[in-house]
C-alpha atoms as a PDB file:
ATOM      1  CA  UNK A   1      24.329  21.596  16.598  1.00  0.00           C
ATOM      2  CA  UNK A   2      25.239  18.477  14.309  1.00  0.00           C
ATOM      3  CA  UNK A   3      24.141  19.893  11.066  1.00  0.00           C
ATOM      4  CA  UNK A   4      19.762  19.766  11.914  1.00  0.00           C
ATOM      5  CA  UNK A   5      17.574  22.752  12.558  1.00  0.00           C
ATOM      6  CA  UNK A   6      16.218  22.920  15.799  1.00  0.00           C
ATOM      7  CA  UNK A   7      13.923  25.570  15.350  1.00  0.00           C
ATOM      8  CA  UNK A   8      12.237  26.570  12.512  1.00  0.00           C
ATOM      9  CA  UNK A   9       9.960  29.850  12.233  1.00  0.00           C
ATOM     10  CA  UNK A  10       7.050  29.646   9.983  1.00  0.00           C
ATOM     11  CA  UNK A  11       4.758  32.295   9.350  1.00  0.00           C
ATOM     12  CA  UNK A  12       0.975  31.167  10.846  1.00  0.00           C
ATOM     13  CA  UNK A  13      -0.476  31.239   7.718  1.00  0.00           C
ATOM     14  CA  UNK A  14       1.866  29.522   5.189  1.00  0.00           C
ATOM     15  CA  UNK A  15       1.534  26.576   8.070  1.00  0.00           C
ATOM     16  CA  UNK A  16      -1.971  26.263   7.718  1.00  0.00           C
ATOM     17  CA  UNK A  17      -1.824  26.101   4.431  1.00  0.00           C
ATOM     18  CA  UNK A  18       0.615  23.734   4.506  1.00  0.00           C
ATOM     19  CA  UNK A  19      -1.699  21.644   6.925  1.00  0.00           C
ATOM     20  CA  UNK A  20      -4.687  22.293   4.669  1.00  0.00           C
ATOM     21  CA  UNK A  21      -2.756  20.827   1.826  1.00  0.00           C
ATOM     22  CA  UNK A  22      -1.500  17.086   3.648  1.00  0.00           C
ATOM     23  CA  UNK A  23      -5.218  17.017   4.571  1.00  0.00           C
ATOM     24  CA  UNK A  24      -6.271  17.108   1.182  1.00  0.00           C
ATOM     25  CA  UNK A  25      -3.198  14.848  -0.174  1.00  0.00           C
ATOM     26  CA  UNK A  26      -4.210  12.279   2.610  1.00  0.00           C
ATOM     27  CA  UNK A  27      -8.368  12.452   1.725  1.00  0.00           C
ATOM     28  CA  UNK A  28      -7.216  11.753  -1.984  1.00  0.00           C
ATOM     29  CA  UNK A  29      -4.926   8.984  -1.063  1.00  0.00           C
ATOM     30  CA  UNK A  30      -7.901   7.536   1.329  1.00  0.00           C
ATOM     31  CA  UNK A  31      -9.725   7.687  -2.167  1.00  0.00           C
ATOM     32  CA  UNK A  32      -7.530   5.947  -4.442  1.00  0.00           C
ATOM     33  CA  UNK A  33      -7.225   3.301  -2.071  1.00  0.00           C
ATOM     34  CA  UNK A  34     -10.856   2.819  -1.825  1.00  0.00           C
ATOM     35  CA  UNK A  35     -11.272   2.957  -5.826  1.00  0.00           C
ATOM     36  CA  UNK A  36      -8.123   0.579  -6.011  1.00  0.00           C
ATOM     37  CA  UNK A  37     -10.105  -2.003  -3.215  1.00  0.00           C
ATOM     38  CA  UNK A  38     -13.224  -1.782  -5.064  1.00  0.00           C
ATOM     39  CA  UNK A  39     -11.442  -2.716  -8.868  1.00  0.00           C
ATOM     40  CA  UNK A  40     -10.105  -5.076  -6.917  1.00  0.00           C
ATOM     41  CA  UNK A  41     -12.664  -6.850  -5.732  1.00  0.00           C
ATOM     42  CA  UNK A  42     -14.615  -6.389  -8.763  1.00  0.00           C
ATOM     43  CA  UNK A  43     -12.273  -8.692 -10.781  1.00  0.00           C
ATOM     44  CA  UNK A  44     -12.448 -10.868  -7.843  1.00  0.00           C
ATOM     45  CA  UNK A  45     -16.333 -11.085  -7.978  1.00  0.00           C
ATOM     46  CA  UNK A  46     -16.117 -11.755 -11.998  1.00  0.00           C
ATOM     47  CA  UNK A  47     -13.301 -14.218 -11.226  1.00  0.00           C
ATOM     48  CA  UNK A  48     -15.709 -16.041  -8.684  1.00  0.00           C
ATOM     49  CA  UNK A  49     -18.338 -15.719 -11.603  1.00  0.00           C
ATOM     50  CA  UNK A  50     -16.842 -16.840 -14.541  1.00  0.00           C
ATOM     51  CA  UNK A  51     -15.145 -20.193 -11.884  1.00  0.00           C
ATOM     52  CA  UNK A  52     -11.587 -18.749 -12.669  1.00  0.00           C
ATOM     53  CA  UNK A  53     -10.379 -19.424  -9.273  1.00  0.00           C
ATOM     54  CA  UNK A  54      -8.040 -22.504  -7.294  1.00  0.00           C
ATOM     55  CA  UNK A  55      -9.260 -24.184  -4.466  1.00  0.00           C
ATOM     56  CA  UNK A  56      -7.229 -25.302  -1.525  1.00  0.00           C
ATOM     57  CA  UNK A  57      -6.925 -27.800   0.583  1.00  0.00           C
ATOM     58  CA  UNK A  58      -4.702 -27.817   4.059  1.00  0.00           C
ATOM     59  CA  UNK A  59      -1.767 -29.034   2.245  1.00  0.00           C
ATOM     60  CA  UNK A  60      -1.827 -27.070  -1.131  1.00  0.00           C
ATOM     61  CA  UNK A  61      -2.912 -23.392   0.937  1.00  0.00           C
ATOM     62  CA  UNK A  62       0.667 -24.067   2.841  1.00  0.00           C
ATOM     63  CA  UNK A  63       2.611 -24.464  -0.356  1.00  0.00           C
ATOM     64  CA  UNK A  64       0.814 -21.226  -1.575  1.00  0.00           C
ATOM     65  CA  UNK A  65       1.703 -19.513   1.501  1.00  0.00           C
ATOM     66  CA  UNK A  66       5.262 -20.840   1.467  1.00  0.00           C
ATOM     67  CA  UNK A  67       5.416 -19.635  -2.269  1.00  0.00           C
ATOM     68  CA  UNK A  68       4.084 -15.869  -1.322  1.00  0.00           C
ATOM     69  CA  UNK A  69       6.351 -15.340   1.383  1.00  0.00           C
ATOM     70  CA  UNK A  70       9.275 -16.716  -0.816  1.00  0.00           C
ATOM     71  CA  UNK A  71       8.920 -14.209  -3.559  1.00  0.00           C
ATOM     72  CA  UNK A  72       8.493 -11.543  -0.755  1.00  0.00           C
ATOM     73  CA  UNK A  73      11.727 -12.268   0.346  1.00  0.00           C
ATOM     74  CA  UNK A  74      13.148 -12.608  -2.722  1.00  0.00           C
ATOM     75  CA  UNK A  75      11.514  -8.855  -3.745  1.00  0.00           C
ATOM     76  CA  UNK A  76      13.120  -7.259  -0.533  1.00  0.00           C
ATOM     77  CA  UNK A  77      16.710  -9.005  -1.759  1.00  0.00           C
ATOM     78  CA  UNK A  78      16.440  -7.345  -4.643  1.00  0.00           C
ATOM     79  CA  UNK A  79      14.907  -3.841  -3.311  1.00  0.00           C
ATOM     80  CA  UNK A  80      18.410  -4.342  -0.837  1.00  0.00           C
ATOM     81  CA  UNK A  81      20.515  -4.884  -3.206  1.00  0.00           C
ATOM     82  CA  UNK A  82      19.979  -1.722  -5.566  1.00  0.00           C
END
């Protein structure tokens, strides 16, 4: 053995309650998601509204792009870092 359990015993019941209890973690993560989506795209559908948006063209939507995937490399820098 290198210091990990290779068998664990676990009485039937306290593992189904376990499982009942990721179940419910995972439906109210599902949820949160969905509620986060839908705020989302409700400030997208008043953005759209009230014209507070950018259009792009071929050339600008590539510098946008570019700029995303810049400060997503710069963020996982960072995240390495600490």
């Amino acid at each position: 053995m290198n210091g990990k359990a290779e068998v664990v015993v676990h009485e039937a019941q306290a593992f189904q309650q376990m499982i009942d209890q990721l179940q419910r973690l995972e439906e109210e993560l599902q949820k949160l998601k969905l509620e986060a989506l839908r705020s989302q795209i409700d400030i997208g559908i008043k953005q759209l509204d009230s014209s507070q948006y950018t259009e792009y063209n071929d050339e600008s939507l590539s510098a946008f792009f570019a700029n995303i995937k810049a400060r997503g490399q710069e963020n996982l820098a960072d995240r390495d870092s600490l």
